[in-house]
Protein backbone atom coordinates (compact mmCIF):
# COMPACT_ATOMS: atom_id res chain seq x y z
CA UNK A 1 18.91 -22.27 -30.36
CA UNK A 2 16.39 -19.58 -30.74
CA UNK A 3 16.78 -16.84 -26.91
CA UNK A 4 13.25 -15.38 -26.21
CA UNK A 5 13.57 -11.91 -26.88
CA UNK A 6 11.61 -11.42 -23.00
CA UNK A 7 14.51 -13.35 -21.44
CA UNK A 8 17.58 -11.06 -23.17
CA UNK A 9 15.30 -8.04 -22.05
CA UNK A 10 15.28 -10.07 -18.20
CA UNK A 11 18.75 -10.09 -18.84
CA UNK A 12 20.08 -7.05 -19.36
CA UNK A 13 18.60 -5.76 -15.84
CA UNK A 14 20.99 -7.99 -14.46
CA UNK A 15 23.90 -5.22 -13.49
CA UNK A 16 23.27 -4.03 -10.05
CA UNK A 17 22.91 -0.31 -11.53
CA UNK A 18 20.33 -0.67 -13.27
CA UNK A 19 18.27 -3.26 -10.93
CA UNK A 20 18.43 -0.75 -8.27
CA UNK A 21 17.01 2.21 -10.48
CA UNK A 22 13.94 -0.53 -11.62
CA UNK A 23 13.59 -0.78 -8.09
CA UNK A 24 13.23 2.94 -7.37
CA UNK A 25 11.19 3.25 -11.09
CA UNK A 26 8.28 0.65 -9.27
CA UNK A 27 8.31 2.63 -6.03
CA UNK A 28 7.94 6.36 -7.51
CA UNK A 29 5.07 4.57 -10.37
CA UNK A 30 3.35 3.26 -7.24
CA UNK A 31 3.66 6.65 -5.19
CA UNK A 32 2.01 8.39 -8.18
CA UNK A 33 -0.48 5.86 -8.90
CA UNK A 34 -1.69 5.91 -5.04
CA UNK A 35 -1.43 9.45 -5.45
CA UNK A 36 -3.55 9.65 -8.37
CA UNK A 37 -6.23 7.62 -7.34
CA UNK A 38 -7.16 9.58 -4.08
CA UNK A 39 -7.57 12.99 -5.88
CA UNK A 40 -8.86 11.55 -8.52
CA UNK A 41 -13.10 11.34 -8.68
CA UNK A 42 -13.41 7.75 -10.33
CA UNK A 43 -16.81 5.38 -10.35
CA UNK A 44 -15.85 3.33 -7.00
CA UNK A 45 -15.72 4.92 -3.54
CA UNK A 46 -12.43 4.50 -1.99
CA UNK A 47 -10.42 2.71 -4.64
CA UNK A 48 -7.03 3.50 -3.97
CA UNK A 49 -3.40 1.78 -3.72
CA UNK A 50 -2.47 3.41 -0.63
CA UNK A 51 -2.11 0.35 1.38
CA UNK A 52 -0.46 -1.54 -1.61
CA UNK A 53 2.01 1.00 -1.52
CA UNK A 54 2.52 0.44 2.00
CA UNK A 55 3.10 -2.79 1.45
CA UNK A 56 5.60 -2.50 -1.11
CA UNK A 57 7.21 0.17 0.63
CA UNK A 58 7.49 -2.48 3.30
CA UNK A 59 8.70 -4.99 1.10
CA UNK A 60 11.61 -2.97 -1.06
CA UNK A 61 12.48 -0.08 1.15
CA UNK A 62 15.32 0.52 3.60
CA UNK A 63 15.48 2.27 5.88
CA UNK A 64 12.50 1.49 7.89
CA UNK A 65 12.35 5.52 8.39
CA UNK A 66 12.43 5.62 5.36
CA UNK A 67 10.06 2.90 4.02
CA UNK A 68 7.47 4.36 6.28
CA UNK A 69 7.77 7.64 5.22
CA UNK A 70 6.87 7.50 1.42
CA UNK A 71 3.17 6.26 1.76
CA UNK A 72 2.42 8.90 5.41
CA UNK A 73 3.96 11.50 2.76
CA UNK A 74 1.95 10.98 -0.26
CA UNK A 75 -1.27 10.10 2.16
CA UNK A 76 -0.32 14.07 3.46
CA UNK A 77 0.15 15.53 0.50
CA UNK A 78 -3.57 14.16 -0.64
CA UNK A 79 -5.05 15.27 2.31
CA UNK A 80 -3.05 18.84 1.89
CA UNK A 81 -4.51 19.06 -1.73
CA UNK A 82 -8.20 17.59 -0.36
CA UNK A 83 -8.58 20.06 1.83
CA UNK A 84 -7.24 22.79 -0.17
CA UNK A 85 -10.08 21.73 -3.49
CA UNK A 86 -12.41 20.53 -1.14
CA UNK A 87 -12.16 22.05 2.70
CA UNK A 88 -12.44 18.20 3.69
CA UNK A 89 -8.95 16.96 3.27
CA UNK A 90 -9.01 16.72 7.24
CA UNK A 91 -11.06 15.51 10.04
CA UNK A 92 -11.02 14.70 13.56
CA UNK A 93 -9.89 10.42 13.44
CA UNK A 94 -7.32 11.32 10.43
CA UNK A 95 -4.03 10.18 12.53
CA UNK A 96 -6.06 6.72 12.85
CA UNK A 97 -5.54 6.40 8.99
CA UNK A 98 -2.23 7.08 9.65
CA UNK A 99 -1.73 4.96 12.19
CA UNK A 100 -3.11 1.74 9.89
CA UNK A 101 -1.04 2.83 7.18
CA UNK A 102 1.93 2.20 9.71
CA UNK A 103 0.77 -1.25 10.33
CA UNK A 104 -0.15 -1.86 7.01
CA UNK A 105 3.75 -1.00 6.34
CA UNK A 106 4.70 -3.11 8.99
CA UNK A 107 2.49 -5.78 7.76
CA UNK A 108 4.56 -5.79 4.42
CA UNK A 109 8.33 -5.86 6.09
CA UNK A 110 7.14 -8.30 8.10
CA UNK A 111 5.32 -11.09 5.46
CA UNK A 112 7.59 -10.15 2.77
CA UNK A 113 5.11 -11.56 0.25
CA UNK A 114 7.13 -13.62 -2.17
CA UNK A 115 4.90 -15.39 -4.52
CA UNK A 116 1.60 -14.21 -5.95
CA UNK A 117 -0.85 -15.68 -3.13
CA UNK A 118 1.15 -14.26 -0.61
CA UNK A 119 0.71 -11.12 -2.20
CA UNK A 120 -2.85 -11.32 -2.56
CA UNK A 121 -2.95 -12.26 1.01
CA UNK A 122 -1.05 -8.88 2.17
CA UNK A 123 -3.36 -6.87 -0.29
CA UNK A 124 -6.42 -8.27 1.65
CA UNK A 125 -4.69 -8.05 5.18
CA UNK A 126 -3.85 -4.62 4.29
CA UNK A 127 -7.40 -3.28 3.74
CA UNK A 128 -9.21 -5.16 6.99
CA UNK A 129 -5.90 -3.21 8.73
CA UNK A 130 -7.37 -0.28 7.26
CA UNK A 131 -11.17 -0.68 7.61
CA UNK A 132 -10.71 -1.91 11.08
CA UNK A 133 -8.36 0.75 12.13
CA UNK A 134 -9.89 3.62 10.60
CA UNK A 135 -13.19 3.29 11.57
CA UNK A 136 -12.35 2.41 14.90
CA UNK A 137 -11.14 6.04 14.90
CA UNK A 138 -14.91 7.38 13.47
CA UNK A 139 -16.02 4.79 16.55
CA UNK A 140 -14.02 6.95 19.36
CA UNK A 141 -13.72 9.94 18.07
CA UNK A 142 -16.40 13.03 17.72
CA UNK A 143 -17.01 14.67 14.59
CA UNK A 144 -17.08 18.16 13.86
CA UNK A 145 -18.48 18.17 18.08
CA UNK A 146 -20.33 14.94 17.51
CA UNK A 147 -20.00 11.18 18.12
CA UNK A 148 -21.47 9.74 15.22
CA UNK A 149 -22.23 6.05 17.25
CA UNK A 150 -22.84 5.40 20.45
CA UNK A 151 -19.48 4.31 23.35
CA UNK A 152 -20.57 0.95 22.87
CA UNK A 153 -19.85 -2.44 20.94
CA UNK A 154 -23.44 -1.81 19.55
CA UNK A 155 -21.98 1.21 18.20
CA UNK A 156 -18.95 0.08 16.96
CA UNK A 157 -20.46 -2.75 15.32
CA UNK A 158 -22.81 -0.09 13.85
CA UNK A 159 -20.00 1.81 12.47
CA UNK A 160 -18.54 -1.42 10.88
CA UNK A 161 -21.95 -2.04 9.14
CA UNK A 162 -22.50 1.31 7.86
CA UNK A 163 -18.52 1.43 6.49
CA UNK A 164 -18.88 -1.65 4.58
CA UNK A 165 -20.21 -0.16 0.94
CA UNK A 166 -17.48 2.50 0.94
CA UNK A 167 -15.44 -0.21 1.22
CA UNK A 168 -15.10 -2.25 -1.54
CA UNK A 169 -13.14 -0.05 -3.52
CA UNK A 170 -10.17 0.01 -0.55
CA UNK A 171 -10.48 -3.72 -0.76
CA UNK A 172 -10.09 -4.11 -4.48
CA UNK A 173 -7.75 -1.59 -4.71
CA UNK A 174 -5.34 -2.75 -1.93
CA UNK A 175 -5.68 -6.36 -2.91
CA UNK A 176 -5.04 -5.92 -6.84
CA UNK A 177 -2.31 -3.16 -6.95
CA UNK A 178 -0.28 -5.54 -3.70
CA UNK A 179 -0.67 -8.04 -6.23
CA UNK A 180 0.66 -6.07 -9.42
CA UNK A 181 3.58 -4.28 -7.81
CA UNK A 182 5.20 -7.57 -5.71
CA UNK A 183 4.62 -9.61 -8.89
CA UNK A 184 6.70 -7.17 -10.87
CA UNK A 185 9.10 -6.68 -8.24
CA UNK A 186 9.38 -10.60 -7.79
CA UNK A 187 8.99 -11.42 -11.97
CA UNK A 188 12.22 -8.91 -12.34
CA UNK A 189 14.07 -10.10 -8.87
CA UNK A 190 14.69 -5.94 -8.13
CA UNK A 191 16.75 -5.40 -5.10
CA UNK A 192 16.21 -3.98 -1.99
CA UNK A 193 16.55 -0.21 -1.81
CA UNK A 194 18.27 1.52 1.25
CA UNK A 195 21.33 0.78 2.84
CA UNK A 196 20.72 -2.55 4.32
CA UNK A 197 19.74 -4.10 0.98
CA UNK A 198 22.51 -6.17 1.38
CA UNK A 199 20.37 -8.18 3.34
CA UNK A 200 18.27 -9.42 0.64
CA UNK A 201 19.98 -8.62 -2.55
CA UNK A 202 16.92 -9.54 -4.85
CA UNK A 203 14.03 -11.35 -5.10
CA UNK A 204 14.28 -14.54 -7.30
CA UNK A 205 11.56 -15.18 -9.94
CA UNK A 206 11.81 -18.91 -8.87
CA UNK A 207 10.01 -17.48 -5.66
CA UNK A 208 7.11 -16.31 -7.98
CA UNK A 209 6.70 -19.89 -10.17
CA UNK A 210 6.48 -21.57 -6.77
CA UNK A 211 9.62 -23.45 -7.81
C-alpha cells in the first residue's frame, strides 16, 4: 500500500529532537514576522501579529517568564527602532500596550486554543484585549501635555469611535496569524518549549480534525 509522501515527512518529526527545534523554528518565524510587520509601511494601518505572537507564546512557551518575555521584547525593540527612524517610537500610554500584550499572553496560556475555531476565537479575543486596553490608555492619559478626550464615558466612548478605522488591520492581523501559527503547531503536534513541557508533551493533530 501506497504511504503519502506528507505523512513520512509528519513522520520523521516524530523524535523528540527534532519536534522541539520545529517548535522553537515557529516561535523565532513568528517573532520575525511580528517584527516585520510593525516597521514595515504596508497598505493597512495596524496590521501586525503582535498579539498572535502573544498568543502562541502563551500557548508553546515555558517558562511563563519566559513566554512573556519574547513578544514585550520584540514590541521594544520596534518601538526602539520607531523612534530611532521616526522620533515616534514612544508616547505617553505606551506601557498600556504593554500591559494588553500581557493579557493577551495570558489569554493564550490560559485557552490553550486547540482546534482551528478556538484559535480564531483567541486571535479575535486578542485584538478587543488590545483595542480596549490600549486606548483606554489614550482615554487617561495626556498627550504630549494634552488629554486628547474628555474624563468622561462620553470621552472614552469617543476615543473608541475614533480608534475603530485604525483598527482593522490589528483585528485581521491578530485573528489570521493566531490562526496560522496554532494550526501549524497543532497540524505537526510540536511540543511545549521550556522546562515544564513535560506537562503537555505535544499537541495531537486529532485535536485539530475535531476527532
Amino acid at each position: 500500500m501506497a504511504v503519502c509522501p506528507l505523512s513520512e515527512f509528519i513522520y520523521a518529526l516524530r523524535s523528540d529532537s527534532i519536534m522541539k527545534k520545529s517548535s522553537l523554528i515557529l516561535v523565532v518565524a513568528a517573532a520575525i514576522i511580528a517584527i516585520s510587520l510593525r516597521l514595515i509601511e504596508g497598505p493597512m494601518h495596524n496590521f501586525s501579529a503582535m498579539g498572535a505572537l502573544a498568543v502562541l507564546c502563551g500557548v508553546v512557551v515555558r517558562p511563563v517568564w519566559l513566554g512573556l518575555l519574547i513578544p514585550l521584547s520584540c514590541r521594544a525593540l520596534t518601538d526602539c527602532v520607531l523612534e530611532y527612524r521616526t522620533g515616534y517610537g514612544f508616547y505617553d500610554s505606551i506601557l498600556f500596550d504593554y500591559a494588553a500584550y500581557a493579557m493577551i499572553f495570558g489569554i493564550g496560556r490560559l485557552l490553550q486554543p486547540r482546534r482551528m475555531m478556538p484559535a480564531f476565537g483567541a486571535g479575535l479575543l486578542a485584538a478587543l484585549t488590545f483595542f480596549v486596553v490600549s486606548n483606554v490608555g489614550v482615554w487617561l492619559l495626556p498627550h504630549e501635555g494634552q488629554y486628547l478626550y474628555t474624563r468622561s464615558w462620553q470621552g472614552l466612548l469617543e476615543c473608541f469611535s475614533m480608534a475603530v478605522p485604525f483598527a482593522r488591520g490589528t483585528f485581521i492581523g491578530d485573528i489570521g496569524f493566531t490562526s496560522v501559527f496554532v494550526g501549524i503547531l497543532h497540524f505537526l503536534a510540536l511540543p511545549v518549549l521550556g522546562n515544564d513541557a513535560g506537562k503537555l508533551q505535544s499537541f495531537p493533530r486529532s485535536t485539530i480534525d475535531g476527532n
